[in-house]
N, C-alpha and C. Protein backbone atom coordinates (compact mmCIF):
# COMPACT_ATOMS: atom_id res chain seq x y z
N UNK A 1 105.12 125.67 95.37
CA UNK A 1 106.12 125.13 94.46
C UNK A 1 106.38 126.12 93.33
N UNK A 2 107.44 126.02 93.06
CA UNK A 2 108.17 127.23 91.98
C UNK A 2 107.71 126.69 90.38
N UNK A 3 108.29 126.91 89.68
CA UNK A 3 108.36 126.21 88.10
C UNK A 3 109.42 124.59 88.45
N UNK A 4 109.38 124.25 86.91
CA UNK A 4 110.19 123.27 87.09
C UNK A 4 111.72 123.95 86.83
N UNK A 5 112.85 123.26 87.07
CA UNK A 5 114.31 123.91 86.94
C UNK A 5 114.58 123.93 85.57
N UNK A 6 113.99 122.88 84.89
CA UNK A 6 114.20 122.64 83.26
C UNK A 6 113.19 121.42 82.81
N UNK A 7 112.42 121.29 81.71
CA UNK A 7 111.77 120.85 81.34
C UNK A 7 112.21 119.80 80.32
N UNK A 8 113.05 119.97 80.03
CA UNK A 8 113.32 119.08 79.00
C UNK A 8 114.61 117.90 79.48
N UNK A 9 114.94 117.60 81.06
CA UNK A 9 115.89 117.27 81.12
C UNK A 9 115.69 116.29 82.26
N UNK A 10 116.03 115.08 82.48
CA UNK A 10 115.71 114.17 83.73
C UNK A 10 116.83 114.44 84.68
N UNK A 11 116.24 115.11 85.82
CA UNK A 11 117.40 115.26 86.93
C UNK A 11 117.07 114.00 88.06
N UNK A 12 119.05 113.76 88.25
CA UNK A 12 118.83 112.99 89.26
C UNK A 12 119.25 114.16 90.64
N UNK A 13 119.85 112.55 91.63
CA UNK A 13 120.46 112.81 93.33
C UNK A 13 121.42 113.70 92.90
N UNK A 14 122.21 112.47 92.17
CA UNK A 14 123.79 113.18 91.60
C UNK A 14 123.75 115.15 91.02
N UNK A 15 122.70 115.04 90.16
CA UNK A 15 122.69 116.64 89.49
C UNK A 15 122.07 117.29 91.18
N UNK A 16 120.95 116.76 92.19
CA UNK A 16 120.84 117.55 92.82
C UNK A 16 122.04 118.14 93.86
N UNK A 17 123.07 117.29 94.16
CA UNK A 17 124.16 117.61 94.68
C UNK A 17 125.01 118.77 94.63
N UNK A 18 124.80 119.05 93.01
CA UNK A 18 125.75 120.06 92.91
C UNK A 18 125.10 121.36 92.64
N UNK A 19 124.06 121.61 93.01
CA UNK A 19 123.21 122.75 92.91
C UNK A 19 123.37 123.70 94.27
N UNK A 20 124.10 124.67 94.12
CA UNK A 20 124.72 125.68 94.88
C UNK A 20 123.69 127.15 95.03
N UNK A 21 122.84 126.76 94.82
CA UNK A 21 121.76 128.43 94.78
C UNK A 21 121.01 128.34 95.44
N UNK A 22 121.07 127.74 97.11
CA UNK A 22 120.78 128.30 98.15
C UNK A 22 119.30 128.06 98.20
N UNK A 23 118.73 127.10 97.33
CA UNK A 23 117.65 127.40 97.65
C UNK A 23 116.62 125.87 98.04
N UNK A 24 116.05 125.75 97.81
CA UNK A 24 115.12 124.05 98.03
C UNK A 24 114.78 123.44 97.52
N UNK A 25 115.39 122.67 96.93
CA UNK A 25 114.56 122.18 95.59
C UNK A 25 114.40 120.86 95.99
N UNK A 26 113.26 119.58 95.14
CA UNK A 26 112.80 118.42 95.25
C UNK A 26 112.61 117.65 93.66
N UNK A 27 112.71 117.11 93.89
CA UNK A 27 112.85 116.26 92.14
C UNK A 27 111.85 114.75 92.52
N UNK A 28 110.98 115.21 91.48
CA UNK A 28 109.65 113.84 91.92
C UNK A 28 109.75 113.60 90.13
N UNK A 29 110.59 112.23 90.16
CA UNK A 29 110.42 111.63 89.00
C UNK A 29 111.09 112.20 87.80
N UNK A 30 112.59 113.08 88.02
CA UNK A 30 113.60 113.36 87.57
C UNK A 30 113.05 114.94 87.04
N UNK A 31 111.82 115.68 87.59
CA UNK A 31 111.84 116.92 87.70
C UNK A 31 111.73 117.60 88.60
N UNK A 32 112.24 118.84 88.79
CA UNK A 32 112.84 119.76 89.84
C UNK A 32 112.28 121.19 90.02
N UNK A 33 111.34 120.80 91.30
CA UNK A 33 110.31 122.08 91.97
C UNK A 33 111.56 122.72 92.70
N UNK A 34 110.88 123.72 92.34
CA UNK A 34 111.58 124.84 93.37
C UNK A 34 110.42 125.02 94.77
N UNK A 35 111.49 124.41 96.20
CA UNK A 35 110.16 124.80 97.01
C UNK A 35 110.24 126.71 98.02
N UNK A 36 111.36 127.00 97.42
CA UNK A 36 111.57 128.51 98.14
C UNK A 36 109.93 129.06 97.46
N UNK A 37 109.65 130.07 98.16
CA UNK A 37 110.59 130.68 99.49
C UNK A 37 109.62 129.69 100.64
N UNK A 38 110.05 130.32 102.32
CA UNK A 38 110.01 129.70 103.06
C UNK A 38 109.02 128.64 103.27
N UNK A 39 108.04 128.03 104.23
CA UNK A 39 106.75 127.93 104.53
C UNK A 39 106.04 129.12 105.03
N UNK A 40 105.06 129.38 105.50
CA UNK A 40 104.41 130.39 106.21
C UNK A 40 104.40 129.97 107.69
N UNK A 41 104.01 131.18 108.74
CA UNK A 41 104.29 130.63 110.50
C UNK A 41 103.47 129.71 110.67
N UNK A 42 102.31 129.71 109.95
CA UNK A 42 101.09 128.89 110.08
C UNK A 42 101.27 127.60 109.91
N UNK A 43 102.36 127.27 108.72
CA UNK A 43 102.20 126.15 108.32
C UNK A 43 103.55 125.69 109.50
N UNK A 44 104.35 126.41 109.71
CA UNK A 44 105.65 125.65 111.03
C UNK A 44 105.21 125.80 112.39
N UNK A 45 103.61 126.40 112.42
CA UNK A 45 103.49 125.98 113.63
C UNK A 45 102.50 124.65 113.76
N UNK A 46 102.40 124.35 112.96
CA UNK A 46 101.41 122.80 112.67
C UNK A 46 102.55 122.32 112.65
N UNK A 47 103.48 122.32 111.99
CA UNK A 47 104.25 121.40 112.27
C UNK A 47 104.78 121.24 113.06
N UNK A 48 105.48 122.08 113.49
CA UNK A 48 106.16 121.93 114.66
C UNK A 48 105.27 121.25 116.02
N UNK A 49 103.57 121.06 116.02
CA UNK A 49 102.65 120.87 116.84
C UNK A 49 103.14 119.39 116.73
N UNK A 50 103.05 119.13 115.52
CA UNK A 50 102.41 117.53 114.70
C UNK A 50 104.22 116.77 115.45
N UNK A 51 105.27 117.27 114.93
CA UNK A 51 106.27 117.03 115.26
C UNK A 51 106.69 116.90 116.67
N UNK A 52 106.34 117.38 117.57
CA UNK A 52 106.37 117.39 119.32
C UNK A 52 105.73 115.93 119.83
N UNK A 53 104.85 116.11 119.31
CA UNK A 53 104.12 114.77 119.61
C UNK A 53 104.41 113.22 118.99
N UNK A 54 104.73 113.50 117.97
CA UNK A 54 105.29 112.23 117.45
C UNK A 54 106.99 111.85 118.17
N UNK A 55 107.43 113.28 118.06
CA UNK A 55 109.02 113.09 119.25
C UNK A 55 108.89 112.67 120.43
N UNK A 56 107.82 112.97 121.56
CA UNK A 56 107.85 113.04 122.63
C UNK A 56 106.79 110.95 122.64
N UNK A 57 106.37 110.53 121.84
CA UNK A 57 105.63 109.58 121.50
C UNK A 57 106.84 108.24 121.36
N UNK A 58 107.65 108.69 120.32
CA UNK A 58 108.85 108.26 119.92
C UNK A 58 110.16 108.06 120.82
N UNK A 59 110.21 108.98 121.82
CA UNK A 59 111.59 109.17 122.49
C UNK A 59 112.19 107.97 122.72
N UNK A 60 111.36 106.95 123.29
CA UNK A 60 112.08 105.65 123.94
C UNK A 60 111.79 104.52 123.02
N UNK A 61 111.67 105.01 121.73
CA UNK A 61 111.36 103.68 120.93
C UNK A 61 112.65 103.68 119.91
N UNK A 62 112.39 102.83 118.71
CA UNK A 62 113.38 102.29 117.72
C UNK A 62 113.22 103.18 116.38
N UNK A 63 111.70 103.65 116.54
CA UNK A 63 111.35 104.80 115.54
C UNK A 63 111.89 106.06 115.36
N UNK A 64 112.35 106.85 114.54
CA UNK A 64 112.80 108.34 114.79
C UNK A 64 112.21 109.19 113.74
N UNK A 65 111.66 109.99 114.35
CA UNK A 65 110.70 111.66 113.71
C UNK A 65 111.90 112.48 113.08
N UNK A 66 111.11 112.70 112.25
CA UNK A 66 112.15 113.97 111.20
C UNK A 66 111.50 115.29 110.80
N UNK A 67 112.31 116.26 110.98
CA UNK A 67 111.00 117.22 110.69
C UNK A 67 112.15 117.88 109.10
N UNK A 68 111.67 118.89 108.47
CA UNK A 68 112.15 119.35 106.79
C UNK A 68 113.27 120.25 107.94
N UNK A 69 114.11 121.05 106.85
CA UNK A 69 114.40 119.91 105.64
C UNK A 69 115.43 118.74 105.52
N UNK A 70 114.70 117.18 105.36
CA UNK A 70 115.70 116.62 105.40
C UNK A 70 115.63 115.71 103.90
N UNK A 71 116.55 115.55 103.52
CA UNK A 71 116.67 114.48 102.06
C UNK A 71 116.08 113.34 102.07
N UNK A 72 115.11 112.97 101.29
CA UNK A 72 114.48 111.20 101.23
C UNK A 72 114.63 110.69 99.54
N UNK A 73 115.47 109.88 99.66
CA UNK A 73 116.03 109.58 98.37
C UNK A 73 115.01 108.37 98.39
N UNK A 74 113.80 108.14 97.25
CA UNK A 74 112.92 107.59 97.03
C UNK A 74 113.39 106.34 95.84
N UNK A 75 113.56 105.49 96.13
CA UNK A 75 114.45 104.02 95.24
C UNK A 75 114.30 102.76 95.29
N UNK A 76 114.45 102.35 94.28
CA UNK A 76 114.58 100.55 94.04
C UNK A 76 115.84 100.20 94.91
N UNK A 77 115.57 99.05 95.89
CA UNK A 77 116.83 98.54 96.33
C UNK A 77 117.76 98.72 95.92
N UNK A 78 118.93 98.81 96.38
CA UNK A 78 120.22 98.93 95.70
C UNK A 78 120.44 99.78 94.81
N UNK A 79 119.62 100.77 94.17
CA UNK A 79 120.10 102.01 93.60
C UNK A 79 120.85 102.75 93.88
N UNK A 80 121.98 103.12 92.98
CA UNK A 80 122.73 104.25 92.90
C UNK A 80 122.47 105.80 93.04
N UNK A 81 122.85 106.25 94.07
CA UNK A 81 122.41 107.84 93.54
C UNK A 81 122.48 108.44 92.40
N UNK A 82 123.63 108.21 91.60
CA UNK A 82 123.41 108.97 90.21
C UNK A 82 121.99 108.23 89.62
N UNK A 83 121.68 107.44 89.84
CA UNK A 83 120.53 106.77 89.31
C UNK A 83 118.99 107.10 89.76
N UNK A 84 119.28 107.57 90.93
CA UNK A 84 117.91 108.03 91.31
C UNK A 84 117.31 109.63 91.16
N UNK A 85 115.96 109.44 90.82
CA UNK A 85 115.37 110.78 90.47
C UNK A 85 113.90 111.05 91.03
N UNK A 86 113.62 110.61 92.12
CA UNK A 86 113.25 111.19 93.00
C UNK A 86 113.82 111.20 94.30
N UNK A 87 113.96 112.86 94.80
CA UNK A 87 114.26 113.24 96.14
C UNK A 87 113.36 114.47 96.72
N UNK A 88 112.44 113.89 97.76
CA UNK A 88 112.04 114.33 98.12
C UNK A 88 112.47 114.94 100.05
N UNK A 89 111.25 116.24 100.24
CA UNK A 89 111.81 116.79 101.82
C UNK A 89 110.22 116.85 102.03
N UNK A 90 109.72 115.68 102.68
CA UNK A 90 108.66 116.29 103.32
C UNK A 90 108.51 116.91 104.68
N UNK A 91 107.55 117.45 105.27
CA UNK A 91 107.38 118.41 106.31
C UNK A 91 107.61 117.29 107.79
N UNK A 92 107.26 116.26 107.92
CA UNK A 92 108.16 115.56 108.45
C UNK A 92 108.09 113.75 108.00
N UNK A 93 108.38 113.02 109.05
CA UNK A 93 108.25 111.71 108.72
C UNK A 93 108.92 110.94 109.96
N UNK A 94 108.22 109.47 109.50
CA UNK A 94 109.32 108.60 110.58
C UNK A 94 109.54 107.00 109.79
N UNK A 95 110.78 107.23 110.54
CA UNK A 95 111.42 105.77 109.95
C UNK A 95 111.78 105.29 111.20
N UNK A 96 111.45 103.54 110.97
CA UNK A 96 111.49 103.18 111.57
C UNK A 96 113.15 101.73 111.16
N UNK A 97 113.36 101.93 109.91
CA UNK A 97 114.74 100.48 109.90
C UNK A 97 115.70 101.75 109.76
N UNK A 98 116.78 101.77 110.52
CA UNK A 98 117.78 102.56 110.61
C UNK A 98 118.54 102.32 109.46
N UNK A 99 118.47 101.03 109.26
CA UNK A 99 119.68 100.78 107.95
C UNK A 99 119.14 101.80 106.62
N UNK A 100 118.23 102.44 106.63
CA UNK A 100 117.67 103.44 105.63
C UNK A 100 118.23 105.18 105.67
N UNK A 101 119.17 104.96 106.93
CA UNK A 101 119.38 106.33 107.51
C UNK A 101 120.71 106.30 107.30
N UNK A 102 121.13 107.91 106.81
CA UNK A 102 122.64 107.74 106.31
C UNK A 102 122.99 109.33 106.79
N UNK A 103 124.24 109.77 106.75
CA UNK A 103 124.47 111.40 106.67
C UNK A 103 123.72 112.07 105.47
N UNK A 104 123.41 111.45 104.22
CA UNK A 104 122.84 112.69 103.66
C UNK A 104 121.58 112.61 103.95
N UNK A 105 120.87 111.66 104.75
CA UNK A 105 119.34 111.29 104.97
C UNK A 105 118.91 110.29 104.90
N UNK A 106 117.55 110.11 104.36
CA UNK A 106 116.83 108.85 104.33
C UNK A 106 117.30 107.86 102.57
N UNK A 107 117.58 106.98 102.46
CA UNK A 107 117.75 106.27 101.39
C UNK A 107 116.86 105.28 101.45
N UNK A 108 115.73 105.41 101.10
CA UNK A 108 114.63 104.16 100.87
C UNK A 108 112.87 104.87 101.34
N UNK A 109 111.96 104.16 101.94
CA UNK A 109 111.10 105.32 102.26
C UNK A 109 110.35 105.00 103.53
N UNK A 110 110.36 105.98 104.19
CA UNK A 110 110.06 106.08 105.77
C UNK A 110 108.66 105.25 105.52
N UNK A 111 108.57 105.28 106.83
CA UNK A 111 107.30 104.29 107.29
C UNK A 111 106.10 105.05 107.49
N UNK A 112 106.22 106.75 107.60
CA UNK A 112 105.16 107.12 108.00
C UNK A 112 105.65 108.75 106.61
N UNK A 113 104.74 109.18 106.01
CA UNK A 113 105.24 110.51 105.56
C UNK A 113 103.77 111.78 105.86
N UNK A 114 104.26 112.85 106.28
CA UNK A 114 103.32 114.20 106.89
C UNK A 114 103.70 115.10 105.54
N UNK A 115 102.86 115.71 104.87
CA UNK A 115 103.08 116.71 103.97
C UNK A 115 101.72 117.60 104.83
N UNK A 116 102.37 119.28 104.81
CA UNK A 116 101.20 120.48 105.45
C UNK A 116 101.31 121.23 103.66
N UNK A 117 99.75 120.67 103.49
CA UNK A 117 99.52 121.25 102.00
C UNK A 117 99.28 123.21 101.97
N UNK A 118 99.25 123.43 100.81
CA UNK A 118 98.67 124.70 100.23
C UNK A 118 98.34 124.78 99.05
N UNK A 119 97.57 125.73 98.69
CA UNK A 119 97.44 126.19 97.51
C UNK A 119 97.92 125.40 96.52
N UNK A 120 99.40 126.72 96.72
CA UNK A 120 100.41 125.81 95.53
C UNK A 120 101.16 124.69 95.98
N UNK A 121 100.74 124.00 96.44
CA UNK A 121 101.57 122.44 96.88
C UNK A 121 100.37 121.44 96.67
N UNK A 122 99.06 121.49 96.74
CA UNK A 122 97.89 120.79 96.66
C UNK A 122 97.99 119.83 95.17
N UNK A 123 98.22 120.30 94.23
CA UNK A 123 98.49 119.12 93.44
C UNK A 123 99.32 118.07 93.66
N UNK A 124 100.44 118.45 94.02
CA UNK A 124 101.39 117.47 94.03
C UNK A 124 101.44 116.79 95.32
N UNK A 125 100.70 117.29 96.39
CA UNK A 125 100.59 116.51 97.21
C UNK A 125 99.64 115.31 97.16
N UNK A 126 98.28 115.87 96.75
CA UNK A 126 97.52 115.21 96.20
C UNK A 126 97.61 114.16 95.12
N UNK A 127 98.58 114.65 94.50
CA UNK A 127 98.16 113.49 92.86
C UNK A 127 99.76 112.73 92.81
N UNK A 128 100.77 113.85 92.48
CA UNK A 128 101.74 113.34 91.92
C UNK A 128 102.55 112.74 93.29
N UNK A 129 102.74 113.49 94.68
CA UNK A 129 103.32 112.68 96.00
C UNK A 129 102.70 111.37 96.09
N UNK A 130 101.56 111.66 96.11
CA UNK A 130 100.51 110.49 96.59
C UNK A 130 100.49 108.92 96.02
N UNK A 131 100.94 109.11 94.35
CA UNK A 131 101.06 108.57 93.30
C UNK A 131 102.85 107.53 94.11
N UNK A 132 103.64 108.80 93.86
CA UNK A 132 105.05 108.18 94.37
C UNK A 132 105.04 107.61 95.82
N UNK A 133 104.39 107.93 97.09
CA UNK A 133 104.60 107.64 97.76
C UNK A 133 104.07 105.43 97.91
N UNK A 134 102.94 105.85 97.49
CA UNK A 134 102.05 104.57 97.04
C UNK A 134 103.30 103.49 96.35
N UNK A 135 103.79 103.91 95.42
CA UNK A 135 104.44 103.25 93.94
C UNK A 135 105.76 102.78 95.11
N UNK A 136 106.69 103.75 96.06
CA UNK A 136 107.77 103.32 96.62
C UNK A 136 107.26 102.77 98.02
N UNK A 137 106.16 102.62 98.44
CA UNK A 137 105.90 101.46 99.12
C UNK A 137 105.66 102.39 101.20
N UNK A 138 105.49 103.76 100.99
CA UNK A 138 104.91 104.58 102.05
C UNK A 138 104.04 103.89 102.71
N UNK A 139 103.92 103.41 104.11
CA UNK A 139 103.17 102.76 104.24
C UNK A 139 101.75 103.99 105.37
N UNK A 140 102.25 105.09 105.29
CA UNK A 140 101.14 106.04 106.06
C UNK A 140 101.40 107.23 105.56
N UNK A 141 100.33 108.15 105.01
CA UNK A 141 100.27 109.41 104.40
C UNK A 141 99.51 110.08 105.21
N UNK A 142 99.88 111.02 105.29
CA UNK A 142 98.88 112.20 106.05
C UNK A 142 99.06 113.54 105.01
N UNK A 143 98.13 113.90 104.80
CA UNK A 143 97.93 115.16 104.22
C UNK A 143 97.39 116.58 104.75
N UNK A 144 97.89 117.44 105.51
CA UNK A 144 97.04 118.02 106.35
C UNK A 144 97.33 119.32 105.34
N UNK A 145 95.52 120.25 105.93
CA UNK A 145 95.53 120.87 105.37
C UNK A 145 94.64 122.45 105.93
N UNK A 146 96.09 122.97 106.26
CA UNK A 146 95.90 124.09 107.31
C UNK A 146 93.99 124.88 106.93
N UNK A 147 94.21 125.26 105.75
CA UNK A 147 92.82 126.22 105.39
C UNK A 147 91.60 125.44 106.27
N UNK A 148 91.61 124.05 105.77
CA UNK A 148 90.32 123.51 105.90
C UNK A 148 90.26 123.01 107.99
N UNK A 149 91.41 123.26 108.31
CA UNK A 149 92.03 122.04 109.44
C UNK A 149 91.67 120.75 109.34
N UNK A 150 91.72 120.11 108.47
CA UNK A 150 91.59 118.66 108.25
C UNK A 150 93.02 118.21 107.56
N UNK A 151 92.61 116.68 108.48
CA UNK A 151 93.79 115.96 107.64
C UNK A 151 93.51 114.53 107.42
N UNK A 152 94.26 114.31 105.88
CA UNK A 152 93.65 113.22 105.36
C UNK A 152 94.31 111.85 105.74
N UNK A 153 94.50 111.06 105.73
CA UNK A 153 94.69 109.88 105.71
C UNK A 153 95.27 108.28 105.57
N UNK A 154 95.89 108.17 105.05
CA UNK A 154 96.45 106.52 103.77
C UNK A 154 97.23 106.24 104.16
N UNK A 155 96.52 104.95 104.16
CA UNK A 155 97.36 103.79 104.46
C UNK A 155 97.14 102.74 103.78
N UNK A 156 98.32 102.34 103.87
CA UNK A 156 99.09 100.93 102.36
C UNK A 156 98.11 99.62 102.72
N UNK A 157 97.29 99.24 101.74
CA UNK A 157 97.20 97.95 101.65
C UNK A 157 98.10 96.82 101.58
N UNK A 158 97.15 95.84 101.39
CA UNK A 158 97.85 94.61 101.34
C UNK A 158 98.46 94.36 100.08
N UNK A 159 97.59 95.19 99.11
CA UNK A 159 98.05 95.36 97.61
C UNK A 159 98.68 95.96 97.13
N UNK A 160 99.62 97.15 98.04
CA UNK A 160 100.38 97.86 97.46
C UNK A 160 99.81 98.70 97.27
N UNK A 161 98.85 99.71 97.68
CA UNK A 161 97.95 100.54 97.04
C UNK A 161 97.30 101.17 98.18
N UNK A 162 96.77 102.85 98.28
CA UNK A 162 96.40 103.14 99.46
C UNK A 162 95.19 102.64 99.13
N UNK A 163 94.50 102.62 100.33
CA UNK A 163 93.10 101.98 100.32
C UNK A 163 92.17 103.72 100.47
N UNK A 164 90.69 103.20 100.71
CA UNK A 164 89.86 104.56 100.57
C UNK A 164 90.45 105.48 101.96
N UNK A 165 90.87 106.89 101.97
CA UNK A 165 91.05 107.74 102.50
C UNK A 165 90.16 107.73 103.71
N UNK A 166 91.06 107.98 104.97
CA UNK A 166 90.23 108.61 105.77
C UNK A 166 90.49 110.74 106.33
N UNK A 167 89.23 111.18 107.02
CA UNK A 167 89.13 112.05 106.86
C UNK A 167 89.18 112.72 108.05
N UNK A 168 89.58 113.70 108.92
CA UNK A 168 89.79 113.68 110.24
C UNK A 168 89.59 115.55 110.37
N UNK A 169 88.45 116.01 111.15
CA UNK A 169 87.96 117.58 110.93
C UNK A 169 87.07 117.77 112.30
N UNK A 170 87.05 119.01 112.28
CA UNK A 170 86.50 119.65 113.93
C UNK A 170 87.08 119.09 115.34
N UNK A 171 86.13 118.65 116.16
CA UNK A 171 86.71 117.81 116.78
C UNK A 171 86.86 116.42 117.15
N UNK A 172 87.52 115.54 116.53
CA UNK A 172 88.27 115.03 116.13
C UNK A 172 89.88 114.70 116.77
N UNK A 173 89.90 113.51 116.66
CA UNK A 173 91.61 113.00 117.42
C UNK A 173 91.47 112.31 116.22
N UNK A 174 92.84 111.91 116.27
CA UNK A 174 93.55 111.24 114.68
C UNK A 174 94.65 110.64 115.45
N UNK A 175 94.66 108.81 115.36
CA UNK A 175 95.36 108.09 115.66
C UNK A 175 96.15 107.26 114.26
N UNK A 176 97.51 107.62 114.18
CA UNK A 176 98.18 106.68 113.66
C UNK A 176 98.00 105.55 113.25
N UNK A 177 98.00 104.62 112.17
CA UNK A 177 97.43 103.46 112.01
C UNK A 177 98.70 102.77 112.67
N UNK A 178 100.16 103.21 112.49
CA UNK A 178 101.23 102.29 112.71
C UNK A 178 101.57 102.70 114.51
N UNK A 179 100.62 103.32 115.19
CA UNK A 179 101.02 103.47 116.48
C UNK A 179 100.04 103.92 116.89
N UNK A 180 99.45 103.03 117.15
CA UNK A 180 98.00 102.47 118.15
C UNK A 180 98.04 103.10 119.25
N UNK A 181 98.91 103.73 120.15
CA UNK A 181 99.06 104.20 121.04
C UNK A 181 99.08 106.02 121.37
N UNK A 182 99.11 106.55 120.10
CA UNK A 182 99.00 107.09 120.02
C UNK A 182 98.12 108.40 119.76
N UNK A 183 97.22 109.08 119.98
CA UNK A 183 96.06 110.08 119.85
C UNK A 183 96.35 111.41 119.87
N UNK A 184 96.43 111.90 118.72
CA UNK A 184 95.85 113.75 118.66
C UNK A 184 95.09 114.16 118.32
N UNK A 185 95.25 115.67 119.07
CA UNK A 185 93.91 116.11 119.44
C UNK A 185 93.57 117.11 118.10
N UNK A 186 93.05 117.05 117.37
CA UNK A 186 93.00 118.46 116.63
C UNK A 186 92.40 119.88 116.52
N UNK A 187 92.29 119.57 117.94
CA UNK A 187 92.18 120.82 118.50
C UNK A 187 93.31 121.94 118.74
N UNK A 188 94.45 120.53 119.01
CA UNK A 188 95.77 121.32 119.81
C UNK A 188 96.55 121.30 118.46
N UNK A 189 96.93 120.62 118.01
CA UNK A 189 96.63 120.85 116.19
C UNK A 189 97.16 122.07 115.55
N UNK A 190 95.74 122.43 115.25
CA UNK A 190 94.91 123.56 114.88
C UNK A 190 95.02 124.78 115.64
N UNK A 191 95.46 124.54 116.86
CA UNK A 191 95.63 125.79 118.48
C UNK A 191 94.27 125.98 118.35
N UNK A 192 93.11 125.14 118.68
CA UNK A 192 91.73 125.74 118.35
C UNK A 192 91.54 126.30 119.94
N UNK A 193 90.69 127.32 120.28
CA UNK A 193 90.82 127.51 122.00
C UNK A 193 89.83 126.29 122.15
N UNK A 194 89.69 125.70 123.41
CA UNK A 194 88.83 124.88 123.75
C UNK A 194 87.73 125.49 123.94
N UNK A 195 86.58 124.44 123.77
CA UNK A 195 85.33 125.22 124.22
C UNK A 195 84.65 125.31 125.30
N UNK A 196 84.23 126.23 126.02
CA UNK A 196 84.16 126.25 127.29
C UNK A 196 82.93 125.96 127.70
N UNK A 197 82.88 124.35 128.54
CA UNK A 197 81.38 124.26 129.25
C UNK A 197 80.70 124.35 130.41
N UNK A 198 81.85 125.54 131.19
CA UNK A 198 81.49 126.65 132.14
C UNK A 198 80.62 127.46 131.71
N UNK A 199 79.32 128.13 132.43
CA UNK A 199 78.65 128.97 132.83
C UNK A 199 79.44 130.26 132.75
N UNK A 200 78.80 131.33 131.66
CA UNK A 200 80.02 132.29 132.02
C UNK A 200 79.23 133.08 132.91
N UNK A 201 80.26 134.09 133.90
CA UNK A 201 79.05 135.07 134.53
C UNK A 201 78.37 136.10 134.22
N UNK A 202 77.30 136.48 134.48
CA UNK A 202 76.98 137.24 133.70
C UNK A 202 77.92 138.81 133.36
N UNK A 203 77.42 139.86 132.60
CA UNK A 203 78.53 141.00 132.11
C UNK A 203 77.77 142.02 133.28
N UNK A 204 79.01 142.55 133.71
CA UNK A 204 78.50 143.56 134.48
C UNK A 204 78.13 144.99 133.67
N UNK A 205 77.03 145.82 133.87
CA UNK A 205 76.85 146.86 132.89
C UNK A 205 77.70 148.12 133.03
């Protein structure tokens, strides 16, 4: 994440609209990260892993996978865009009520949200996303996090509130809480090679 665009100023949808400089920006709570420059290959090939599987999981259902960058306008019912000031692009997501889905994107908040942390994205994924996603009613967080290959967890209580984190590392499958049917491997993940419990032969000298 970059600086903020301006510090002293609450940006909404509406101000993000007209921002012509090519570049990525996200507004969590009417301030505005810069997310240029790109991701790294590392981090689009996790995604792109994480994303295959939830598509190919998804194909024949009512649910639909999104991978960045796409707009998630984060809001109180019936809000106005000039009125809203958070818009977020996470790395992907799925929604599942269509009536939330529009040409500029998502208007309300997906059912499932994937952020692939770093460094500089680790706070805000951690504290301040985590915070908003909870508050607008996310009902599954995943936090993955290439360095460590683990990924974290949350899911919405009954209270509105994520409950204690779960933690998912080595080997390890990580099933969806909202699709039971579902299992990855984080091995394939991660591209970890498998481990081999063939006999190797011996080395010839």
């Amino acid at each position: 994440m970059g600086a903020l665009k301006k510090e002293d100023h609450v940006f909404t949808y509406a101000d993000y609209l007209r921002w012509n400089d090519d570049q990525r920006w996200e507004i969590l709570e009417g301030c505005a990260y810069n997310m240029s420059p790109a991701p790294s290959r590392n981090h689009q090939k996790i995604s792109g892993s994480i994303f295959n599987r939830f598509f190919n999981y998804l194909n024949d259902k009512t649910c639909e996978v999104y991978a960045a960058p796409i707009d998630v306008r984060l809001c109180e019912p019936g809000q106005q865009d000039e009125d809203i000031i958070t818009v977020v692009q996470p790395d992907i997501l799925v929604c599942c009520d269509s009536s939330k889905l529009d040409d500029k994107g998502i208007k309300g908040s997906p059912d499932l949200i994937i952020e692939i942390t770093s460094p500089s994205t680790a706070s805000l994924d951690l504290k301040t996303k985590y915070q908003l996603y909870q508050k607008y009613g996310v009902k599954e967080y995943w936090i993955v996090n290439p360095l460590e290959e683990s990924i974290m967890l949350n899911f919405l209580g009954a209270d509105g509130l994520y409950a204690k984190p779960e933690f998912f590392a080595g080997e390890d499958s990580i099933q969806p809480r909202l699709f039971h049917e579902l299992l990855i491997d984080l091995n394939e993940i991660f591209s970890r090679p498998e481990k081999s419990t063939e006999k190797q032969p011996p080395r010839l000298p």
